[in-house]
C-alpha atoms as a PDB file:
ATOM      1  CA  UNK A   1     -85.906 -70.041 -30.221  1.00  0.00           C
ATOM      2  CA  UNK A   2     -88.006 -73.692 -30.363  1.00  0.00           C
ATOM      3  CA  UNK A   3     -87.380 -75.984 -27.266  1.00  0.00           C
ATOM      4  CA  UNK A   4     -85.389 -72.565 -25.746  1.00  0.00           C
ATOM      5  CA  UNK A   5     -85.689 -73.861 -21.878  1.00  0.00           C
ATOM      6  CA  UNK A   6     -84.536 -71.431 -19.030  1.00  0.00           C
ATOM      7  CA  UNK A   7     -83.552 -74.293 -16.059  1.00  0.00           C
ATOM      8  CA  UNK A   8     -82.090 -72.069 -13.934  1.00  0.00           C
ATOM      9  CA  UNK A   9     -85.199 -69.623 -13.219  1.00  0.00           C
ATOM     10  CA  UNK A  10     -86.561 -69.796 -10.168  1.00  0.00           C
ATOM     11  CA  UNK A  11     -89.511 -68.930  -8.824  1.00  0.00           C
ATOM     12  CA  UNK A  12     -88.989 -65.557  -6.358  1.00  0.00           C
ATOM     13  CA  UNK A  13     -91.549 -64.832  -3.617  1.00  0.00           C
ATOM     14  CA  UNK A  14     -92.642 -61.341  -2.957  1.00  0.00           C
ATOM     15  CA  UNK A  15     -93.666 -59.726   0.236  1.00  0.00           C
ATOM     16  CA  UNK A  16     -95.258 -55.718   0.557  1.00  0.00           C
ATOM     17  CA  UNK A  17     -93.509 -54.809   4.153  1.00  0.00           C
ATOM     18  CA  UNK A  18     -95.405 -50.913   3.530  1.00  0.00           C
ATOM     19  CA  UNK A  19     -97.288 -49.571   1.102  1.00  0.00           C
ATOM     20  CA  UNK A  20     -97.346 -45.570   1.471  1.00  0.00           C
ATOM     21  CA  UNK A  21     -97.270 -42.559  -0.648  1.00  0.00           C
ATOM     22  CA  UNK A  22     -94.267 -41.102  -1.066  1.00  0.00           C
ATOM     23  CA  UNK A  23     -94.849 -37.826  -3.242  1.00  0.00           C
ATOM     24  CA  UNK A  24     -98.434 -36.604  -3.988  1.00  0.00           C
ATOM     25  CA  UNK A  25     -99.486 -33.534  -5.979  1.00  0.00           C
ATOM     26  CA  UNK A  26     -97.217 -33.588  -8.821  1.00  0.00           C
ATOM     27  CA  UNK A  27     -97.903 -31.431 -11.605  1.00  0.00           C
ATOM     28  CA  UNK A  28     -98.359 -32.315 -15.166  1.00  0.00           C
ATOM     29  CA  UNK A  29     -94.811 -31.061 -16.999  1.00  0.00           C
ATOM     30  CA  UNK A  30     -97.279 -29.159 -19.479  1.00  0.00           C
ATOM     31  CA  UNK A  31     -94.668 -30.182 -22.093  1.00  0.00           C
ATOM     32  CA  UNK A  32     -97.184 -33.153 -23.813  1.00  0.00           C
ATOM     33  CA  UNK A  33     -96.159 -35.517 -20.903  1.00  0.00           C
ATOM     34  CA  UNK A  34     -97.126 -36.990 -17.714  1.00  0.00           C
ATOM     35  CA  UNK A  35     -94.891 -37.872 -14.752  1.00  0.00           C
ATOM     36  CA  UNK A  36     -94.489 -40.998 -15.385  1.00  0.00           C
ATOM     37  CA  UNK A  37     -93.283 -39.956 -19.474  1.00  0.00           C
ATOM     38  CA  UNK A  38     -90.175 -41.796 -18.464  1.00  0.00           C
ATOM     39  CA  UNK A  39     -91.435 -45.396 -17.990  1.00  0.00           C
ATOM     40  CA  UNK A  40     -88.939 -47.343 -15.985  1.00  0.00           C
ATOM     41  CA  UNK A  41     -86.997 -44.543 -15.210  1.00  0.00           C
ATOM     42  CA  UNK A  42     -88.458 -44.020 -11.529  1.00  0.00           C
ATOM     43  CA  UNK A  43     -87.293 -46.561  -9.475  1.00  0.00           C
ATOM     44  CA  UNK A  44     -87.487 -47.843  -5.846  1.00  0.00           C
ATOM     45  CA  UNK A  45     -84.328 -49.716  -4.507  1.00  0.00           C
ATOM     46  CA  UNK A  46     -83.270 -51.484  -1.374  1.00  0.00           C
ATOM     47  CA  UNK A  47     -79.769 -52.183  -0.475  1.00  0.00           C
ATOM     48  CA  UNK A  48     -79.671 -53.631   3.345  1.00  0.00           C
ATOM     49  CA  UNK A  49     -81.944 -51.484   5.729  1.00  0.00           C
ATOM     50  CA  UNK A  50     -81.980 -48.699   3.390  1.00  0.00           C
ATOM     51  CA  UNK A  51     -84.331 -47.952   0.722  1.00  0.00           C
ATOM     52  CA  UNK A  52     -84.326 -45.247  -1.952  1.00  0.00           C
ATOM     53  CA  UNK A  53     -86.613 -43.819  -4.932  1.00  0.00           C
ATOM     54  CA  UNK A  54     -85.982 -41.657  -7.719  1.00  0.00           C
ATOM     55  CA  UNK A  55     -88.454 -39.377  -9.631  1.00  0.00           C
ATOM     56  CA  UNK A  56     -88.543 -36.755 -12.391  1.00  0.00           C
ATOM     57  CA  UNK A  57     -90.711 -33.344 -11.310  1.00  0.00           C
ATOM     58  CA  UNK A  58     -91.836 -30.170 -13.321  1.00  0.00           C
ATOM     59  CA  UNK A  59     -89.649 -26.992 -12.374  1.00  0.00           C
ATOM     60  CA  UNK A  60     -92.668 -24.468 -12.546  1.00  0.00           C
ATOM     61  CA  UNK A  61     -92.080 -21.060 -13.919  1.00  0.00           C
ATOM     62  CA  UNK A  62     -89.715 -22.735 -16.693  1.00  0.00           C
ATOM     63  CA  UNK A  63     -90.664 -23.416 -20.479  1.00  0.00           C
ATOM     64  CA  UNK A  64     -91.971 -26.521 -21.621  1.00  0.00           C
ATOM     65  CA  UNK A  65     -89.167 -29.547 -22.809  1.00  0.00           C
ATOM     66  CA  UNK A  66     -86.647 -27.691 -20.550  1.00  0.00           C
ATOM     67  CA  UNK A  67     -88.651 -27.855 -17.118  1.00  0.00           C
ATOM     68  CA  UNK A  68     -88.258 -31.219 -15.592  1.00  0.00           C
ATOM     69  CA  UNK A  69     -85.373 -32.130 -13.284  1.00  0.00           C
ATOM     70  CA  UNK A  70     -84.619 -35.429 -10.879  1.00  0.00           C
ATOM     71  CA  UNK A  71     -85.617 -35.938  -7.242  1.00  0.00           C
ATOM     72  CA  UNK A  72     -84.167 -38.657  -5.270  1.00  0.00           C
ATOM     73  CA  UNK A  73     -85.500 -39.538  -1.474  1.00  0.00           C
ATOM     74  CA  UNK A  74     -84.472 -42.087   0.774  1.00  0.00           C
ATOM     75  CA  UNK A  75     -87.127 -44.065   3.674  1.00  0.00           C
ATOM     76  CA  UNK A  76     -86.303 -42.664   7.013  1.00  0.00           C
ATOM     77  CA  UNK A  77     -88.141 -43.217  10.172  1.00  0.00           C
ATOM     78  CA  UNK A  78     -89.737 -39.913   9.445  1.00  0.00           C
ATOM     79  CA  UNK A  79     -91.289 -40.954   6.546  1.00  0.00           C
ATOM     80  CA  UNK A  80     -89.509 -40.239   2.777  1.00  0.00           C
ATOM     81  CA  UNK A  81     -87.206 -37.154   2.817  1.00  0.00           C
ATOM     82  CA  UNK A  82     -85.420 -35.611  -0.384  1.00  0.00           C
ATOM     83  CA  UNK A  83     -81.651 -36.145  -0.604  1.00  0.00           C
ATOM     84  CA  UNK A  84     -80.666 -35.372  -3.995  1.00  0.00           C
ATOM     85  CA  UNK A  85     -82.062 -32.952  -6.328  1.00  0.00           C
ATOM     86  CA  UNK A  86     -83.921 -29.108  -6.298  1.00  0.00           C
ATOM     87  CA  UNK A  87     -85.507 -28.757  -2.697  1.00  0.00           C
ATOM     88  CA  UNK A  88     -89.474 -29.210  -3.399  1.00  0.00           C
END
C-alpha cells in the first residue's frame, strides 16, 4: 500500500441547514444494549427536498433480545413524523 495515492478525492464542503431533535426519551432495550447497539445502522438521508431517518426502539412489555423493532420518519413541515414501523 506504499506511494498508494487517491487523485481523484476531493475535498466536500458541509453545511448544517437544522439541527433538531428528532426522537427523545428512548428507553434502554434492557437486553445489555443501548440504542445506538447498532452503530451505523441509524441513518439520516436526503434525496431532493425530502429527508428521512431510520432508528431501532425497545417494544416494552416484550423479553429481552426479542424486543427491539425499526422506526422510520420522514422531515415534514410539521416537524419529523413516523412513516414506517410500530406507531410510538
Amino acid at each position: 500500500m506504499a506511494g498508494l495515492v487517491f487523485s481523484s478525492l476531493q475535498a466536500v464542503e458541509v453545511k448544517v441547514n437544522r439541527e433538531e431533535t428528532i426522537v427523545s426519551g428512548i428507553p434502554f432495550f434492557e437486553n445489555g444494549a443501548s440504542p445506538g447497539w447498532n452503530n451505523g445502522s441509524p441513518m439520516i438521508v436526503r434525496q431532493d427536498d425530502d429527508v428521512w431517518f431510520s432508528l431501532s426502539r425497545p417494544v416494552e412489555g416484550v423479553p429481552p433480545y426479542a424486543n427491539t423493532y425499526w422506526q422510520i420518519y420522514k422531515r415534514q413541515d410539521e416537524g419529523w413524523k413516523t412513516r414506517c414501523g410500530l406507531p410510538v
